[in-house]
C-alpha atoms as a PDB file:
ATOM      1  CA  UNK A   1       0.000   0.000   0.000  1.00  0.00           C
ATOM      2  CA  UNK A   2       1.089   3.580  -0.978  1.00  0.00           C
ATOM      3  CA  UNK A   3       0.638   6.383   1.008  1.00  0.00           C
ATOM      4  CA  UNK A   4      -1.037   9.665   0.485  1.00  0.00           C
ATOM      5  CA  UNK A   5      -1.205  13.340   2.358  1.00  0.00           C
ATOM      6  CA  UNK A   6      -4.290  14.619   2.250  1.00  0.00           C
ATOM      7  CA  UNK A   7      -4.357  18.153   2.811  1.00  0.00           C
ATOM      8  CA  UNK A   8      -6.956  20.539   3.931  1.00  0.00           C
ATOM      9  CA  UNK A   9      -7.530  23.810   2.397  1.00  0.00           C
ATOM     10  CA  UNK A  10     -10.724  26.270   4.061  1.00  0.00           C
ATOM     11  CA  UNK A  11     -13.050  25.711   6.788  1.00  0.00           C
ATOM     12  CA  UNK A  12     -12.809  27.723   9.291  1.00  0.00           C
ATOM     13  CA  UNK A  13     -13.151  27.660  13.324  1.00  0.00           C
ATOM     14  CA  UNK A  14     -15.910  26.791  15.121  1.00  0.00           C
ATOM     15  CA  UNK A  15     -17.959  29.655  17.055  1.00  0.00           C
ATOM     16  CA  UNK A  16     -18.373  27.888  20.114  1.00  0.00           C
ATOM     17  CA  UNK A  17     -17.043  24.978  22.132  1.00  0.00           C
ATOM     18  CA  UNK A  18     -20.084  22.945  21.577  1.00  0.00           C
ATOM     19  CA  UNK A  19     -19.938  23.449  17.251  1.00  0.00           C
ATOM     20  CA  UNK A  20     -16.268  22.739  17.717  1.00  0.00           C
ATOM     21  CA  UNK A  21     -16.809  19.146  19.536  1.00  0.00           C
ATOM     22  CA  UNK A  22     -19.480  18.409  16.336  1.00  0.00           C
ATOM     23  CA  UNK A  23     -17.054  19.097  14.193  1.00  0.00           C
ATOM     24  CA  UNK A  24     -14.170  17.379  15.825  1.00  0.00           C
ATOM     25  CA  UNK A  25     -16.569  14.164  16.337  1.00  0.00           C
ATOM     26  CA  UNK A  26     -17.597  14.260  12.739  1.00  0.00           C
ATOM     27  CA  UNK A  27     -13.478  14.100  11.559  1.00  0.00           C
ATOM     28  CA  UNK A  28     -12.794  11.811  14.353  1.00  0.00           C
ATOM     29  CA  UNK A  29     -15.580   9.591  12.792  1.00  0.00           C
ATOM     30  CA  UNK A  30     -14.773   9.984   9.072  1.00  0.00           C
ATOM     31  CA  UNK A  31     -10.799   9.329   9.857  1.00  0.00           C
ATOM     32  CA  UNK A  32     -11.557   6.225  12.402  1.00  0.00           C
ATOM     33  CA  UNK A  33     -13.562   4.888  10.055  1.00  0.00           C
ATOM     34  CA  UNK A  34     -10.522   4.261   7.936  1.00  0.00           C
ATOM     35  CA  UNK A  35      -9.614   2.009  10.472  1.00  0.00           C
ATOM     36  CA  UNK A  36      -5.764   0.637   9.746  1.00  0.00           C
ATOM     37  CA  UNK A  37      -6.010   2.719   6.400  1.00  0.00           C
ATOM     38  CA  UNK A  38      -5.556   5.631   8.424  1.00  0.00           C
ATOM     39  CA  UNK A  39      -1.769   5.857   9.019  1.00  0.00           C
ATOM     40  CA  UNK A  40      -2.150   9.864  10.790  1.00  0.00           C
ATOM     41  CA  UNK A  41      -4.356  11.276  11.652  1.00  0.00           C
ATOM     42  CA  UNK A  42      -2.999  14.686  11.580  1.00  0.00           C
ATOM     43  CA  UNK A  43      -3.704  18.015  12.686  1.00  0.00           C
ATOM     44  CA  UNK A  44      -5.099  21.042  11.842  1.00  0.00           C
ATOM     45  CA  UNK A  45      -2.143  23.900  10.926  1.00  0.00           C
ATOM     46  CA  UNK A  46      -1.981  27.624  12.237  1.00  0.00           C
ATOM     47  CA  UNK A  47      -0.930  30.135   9.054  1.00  0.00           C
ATOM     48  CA  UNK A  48       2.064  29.730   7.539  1.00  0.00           C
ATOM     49  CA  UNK A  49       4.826  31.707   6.629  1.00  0.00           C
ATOM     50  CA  UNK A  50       6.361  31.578   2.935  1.00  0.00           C
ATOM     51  CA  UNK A  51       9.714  31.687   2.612  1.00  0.00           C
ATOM     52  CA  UNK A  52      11.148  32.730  -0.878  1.00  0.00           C
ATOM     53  CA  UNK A  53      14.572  34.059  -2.059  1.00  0.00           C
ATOM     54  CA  UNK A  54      13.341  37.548  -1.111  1.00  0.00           C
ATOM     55  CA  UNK A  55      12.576  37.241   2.123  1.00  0.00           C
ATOM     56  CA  UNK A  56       9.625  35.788   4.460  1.00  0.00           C
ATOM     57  CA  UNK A  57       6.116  36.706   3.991  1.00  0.00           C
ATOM     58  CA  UNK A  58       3.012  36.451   6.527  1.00  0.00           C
ATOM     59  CA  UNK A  59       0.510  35.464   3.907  1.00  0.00           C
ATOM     60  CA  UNK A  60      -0.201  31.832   4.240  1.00  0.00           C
ATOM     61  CA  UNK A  61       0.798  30.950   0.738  1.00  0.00           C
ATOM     62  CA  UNK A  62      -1.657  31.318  -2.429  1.00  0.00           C
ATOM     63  CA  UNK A  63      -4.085  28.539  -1.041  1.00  0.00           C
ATOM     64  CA  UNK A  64      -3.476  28.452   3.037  1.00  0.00           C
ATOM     65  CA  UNK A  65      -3.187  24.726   4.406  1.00  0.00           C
ATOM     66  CA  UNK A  66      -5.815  24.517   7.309  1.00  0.00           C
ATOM     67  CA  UNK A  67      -4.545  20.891   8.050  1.00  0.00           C
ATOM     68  CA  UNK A  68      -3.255  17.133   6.977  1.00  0.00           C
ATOM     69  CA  UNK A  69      -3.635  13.571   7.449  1.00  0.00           C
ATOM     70  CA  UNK A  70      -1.816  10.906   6.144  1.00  0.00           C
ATOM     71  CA  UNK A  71      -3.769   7.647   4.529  1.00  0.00           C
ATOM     72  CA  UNK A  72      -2.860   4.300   2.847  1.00  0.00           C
ATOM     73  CA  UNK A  73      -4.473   3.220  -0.029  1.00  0.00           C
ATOM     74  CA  UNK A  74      -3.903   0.780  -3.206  1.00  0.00           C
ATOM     75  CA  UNK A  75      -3.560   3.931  -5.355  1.00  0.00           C
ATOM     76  CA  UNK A  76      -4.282   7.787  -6.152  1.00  0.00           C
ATOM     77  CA  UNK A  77      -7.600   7.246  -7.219  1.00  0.00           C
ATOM     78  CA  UNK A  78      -8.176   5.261  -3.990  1.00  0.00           C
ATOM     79  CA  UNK A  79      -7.238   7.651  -1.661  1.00  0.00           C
ATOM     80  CA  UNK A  80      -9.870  10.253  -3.643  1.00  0.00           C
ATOM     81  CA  UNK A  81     -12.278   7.990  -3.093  1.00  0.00           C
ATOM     82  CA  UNK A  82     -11.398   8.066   0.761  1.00  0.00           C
ATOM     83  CA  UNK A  83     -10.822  11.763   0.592  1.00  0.00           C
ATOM     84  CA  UNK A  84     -14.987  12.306  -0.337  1.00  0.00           C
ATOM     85  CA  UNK A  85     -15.996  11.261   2.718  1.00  0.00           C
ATOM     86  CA  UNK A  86     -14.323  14.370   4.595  1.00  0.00           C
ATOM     87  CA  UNK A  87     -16.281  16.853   6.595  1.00  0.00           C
ATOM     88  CA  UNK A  88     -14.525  19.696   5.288  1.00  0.00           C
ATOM     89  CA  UNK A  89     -16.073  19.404   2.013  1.00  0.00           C
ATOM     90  CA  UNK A  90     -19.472  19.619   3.553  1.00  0.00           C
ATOM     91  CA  UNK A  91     -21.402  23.068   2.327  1.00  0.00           C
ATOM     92  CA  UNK A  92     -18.617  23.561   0.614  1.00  0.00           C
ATOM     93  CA  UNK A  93     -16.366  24.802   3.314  1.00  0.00           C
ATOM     94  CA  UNK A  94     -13.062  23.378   1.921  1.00  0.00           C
ATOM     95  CA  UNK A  95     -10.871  21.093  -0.314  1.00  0.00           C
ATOM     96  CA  UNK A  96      -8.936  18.391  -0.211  1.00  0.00           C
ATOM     97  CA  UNK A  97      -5.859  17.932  -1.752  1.00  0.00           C
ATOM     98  CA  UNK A  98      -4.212  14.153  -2.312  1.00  0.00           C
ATOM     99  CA  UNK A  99      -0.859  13.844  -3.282  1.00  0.00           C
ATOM    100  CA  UNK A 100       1.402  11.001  -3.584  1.00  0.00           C
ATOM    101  CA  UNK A 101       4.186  10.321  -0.358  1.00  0.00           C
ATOM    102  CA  UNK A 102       7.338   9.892  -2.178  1.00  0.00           C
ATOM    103  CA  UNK A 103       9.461   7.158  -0.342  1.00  0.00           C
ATOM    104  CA  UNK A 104      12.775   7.943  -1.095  1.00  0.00           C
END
């Protein structure tokens, strides 16, 4: 099995304690329903800072990273598949990006 990063892009935080324990039982769901398939669960990120040749800037990059979790799957197309079932995608809210864990 391969593994993949998926990474979060949007959503936002929760108003109030009690939205933000439905929304962290909702991931914990989703990603423990992966069972063994589920390598990492992650964490959500704070911004980032981009470094270039120019200096550092306090933008958060052109699409901000809001968090990551790491998955095994047969293939790219697999972990998609296991990527639709996230709650960040709900309304809209987010995306999620799958890319490929080079083992080097």
């Amino acid at each position: 099995m391969a593994k993949f990063m998926l990474a979060y892009h949007g959503g936002g935080m929760p108003e109030t304690p009690e939205e933000g324990a439905k929304e962290m039982a909702k991931w914990q769901a989703w990603l423990g329903g992966m069972g063994s398939s589920c390598a990492d669960m992650g964490n959500p990120v704070g911004m980032s800072k981009t470094v270039t040749a120019g200096g550092v800037e306090d933008n958060g990059g052109a699409n901000p990273l809001s968090g990551y979790s790491i998955v095994e799957a047969a293939d790219v197309d697999a972990a998609c598949e296991m990527a639709k079932g996230c709650p960040i995608l709900e309304g809209g809210k987010g995306t999620v990006e799958v890319a490929p864990i080079v083992e080097m």
